[in-house]
Protein backbone atom coordinates (compact mmCIF):
# COMPACT_ATOMS: atom_id res chain seq x y z
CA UNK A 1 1.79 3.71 8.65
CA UNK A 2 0.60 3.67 4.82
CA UNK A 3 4.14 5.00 3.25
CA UNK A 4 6.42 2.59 6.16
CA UNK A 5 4.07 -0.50 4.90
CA UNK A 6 5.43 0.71 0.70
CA UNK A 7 8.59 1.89 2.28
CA UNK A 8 9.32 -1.79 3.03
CA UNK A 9 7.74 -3.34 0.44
CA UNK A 10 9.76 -1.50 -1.89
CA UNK A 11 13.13 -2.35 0.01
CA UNK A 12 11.97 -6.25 0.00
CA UNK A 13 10.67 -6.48 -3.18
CA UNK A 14 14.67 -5.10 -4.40
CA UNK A 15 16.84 -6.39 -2.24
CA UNK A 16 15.60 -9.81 -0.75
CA UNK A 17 15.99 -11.81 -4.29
CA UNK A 18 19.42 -9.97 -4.11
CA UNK A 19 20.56 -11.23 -1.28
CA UNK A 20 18.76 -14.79 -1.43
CA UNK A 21 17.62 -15.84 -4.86
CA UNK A 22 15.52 -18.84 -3.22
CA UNK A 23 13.26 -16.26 -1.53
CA UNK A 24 12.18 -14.42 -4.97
CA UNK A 25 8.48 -15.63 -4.58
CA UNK A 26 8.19 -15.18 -0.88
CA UNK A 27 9.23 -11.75 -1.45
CA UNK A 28 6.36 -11.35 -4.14
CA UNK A 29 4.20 -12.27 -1.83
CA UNK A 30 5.52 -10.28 1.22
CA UNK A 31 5.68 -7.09 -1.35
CA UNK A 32 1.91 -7.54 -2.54
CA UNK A 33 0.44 -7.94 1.25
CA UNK A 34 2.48 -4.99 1.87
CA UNK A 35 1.09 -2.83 -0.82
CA UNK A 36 -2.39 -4.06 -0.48
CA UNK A 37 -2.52 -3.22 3.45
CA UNK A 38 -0.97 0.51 2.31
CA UNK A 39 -3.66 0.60 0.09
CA UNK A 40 -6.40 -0.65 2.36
CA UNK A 41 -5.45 2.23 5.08
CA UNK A 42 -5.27 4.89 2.27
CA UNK A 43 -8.97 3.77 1.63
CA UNK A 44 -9.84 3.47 5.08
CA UNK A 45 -8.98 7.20 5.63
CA UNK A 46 -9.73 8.40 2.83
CA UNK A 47 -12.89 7.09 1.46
CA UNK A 48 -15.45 8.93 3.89
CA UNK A 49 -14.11 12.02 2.93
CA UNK A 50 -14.19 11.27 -0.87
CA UNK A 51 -18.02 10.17 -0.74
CA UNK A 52 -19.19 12.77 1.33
CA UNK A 53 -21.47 15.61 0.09
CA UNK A 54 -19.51 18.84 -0.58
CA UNK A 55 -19.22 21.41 2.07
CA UNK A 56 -20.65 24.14 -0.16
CA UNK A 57 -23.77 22.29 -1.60
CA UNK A 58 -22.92 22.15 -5.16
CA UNK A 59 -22.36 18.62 -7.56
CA UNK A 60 -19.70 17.46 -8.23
């Protein structure tokens, strides 16, 4: 879900202003929620694992 939300952020945020030049800041807009809710569900997945204690017992 993470890499279709950049997938078409990335596509929008190239060729939208292309096509319509009036839409250049809704497609800023579009393009950031897009790239913050990729980022969200990389952190939703991925932060549990990240802070949790190591497997083997040692620091770091």
């Amino acid at each position: 879900m993470r890499l279709k939300c950049l997938f078409v952020a990335a596509l929008l945020r190239v060729f939208l202003p292309l096509l319509v030049p009036t839409l250049y800041t809704p497609a800023l807009i579009a393009t950031a929620t897009l790239w913050s809710a990729a980022f969200l569900i990389y952190f939703w997945i991925y932060i549990p694992w990240l802070m949790s204690t190591r497997l083997d017992g040692k620091d770091g």
